[in-house]
C-alpha atoms as a PDB file:
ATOM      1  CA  UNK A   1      43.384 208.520  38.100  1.00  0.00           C
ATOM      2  CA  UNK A   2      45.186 205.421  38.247  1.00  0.00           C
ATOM      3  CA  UNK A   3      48.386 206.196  39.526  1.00  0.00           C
ATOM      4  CA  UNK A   4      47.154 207.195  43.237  1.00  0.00           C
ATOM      5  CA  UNK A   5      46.899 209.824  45.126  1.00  0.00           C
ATOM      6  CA  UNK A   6      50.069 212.307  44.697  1.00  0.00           C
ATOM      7  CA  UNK A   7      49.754 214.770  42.004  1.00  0.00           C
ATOM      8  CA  UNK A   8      49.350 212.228  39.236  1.00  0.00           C
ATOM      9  CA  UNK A   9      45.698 211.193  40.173  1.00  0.00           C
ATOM     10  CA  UNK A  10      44.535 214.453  39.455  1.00  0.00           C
ATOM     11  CA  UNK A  11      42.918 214.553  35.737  1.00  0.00           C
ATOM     12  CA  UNK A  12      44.173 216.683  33.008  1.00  0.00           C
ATOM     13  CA  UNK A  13      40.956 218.673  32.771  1.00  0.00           C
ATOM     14  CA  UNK A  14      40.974 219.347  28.577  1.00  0.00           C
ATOM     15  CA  UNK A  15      37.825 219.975  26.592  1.00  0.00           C
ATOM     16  CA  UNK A  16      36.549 216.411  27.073  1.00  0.00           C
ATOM     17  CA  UNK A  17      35.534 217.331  30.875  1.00  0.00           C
ATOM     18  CA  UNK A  18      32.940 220.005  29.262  1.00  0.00           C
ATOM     19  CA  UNK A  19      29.610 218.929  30.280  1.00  0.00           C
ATOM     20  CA  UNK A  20      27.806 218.763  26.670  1.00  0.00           C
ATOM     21  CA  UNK A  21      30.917 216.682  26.321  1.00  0.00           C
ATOM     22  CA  UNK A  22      31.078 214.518  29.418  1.00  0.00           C
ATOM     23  CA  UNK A  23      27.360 214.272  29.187  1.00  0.00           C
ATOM     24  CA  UNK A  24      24.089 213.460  30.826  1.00  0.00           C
ATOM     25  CA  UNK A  25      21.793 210.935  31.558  1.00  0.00           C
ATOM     26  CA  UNK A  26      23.470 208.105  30.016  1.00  0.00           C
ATOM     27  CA  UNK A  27      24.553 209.935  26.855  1.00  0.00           C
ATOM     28  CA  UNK A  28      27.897 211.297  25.642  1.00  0.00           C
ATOM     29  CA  UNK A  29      31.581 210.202  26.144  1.00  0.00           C
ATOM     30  CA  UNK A  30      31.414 209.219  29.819  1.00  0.00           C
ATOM     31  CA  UNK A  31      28.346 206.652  28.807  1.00  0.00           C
ATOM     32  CA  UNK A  32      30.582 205.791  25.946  1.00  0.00           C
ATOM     33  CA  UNK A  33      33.540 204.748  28.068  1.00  0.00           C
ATOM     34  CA  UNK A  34      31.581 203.101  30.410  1.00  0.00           C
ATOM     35  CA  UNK A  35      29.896 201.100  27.844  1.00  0.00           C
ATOM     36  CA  UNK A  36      32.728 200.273  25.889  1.00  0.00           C
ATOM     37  CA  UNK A  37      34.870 199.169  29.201  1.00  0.00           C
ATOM     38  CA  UNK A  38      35.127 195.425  28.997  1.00  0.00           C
ATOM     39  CA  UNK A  39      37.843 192.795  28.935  1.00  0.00           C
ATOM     40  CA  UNK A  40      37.770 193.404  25.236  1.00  0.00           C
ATOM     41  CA  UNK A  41      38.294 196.855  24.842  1.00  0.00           C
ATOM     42  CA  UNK A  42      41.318 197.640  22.702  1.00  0.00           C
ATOM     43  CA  UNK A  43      43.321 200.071  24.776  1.00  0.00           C
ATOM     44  CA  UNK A  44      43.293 197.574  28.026  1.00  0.00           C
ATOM     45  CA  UNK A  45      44.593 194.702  25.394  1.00  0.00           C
ATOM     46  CA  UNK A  46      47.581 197.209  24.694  1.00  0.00           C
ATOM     47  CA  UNK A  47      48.288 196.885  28.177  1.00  0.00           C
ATOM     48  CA  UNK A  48      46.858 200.282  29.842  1.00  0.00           C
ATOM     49  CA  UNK A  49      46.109 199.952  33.538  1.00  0.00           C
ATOM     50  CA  UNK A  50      48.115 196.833  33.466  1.00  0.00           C
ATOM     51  CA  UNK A  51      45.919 194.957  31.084  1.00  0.00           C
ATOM     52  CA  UNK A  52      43.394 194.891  34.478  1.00  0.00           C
ATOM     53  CA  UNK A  53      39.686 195.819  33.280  1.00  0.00           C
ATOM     54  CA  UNK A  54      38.797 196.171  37.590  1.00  0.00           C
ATOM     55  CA  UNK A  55      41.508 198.654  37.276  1.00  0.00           C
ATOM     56  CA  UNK A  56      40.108 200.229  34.811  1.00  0.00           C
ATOM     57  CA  UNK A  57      37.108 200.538  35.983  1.00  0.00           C
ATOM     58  CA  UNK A  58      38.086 202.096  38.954  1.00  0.00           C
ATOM     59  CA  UNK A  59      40.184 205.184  37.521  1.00  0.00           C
ATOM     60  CA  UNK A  60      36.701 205.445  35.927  1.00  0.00           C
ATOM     61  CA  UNK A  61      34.735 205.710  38.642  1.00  0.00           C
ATOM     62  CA  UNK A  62      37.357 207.831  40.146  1.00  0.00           C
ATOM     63  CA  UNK A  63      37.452 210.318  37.499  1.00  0.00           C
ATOM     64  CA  UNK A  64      33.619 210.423  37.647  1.00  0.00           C
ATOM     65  CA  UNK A  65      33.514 211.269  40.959  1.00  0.00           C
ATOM     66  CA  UNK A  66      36.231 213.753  40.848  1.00  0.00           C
ATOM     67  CA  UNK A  67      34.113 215.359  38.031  1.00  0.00           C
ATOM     68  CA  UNK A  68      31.221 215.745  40.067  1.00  0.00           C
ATOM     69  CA  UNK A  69      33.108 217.458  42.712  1.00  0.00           C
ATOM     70  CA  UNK A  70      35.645 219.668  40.576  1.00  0.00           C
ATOM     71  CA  UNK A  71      34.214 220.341  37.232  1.00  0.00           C
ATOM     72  CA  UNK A  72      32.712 223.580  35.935  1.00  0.00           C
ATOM     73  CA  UNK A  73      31.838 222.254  32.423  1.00  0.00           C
ATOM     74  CA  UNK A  74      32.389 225.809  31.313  1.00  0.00           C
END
């Protein structure tokens, strides 16, 4: 989700994207990401999305709302 809009920005859909996965209501791995997004978190100190946590909260809140459009959580 971070590398714009040509075919890149669309998400590998694997079995993370299932929605007792994903989750609801502020439960499961897309609360988890959220919650564990900060300048702190290990993979943004590695350098992903350029070391930027506004970045990376962005391809977040992308990937969210592509969910709610695209996913089946089938």
């Amino acid at each position: 989700m971070d590398n714009g809009k040509d075919f890149r920005a669309v998400p590998w859909s694997g079995e993370f994207f299932l929605d007792h996965i994903w989750g609801y209501d502020g439960s499961g791995l897309a609360a988890t990401v959220e919650a564990e997004l900060t300048d702190t978190w290990p993979l943004l100190r590695a350098g992903a999305f350029g070391g930027e946590l506004s970045r990376a909260q962005k391809s977040r809140a992308a990937l969210t709302e592509w969910k709610a459009k695209h996913g089946r959580g089938r």
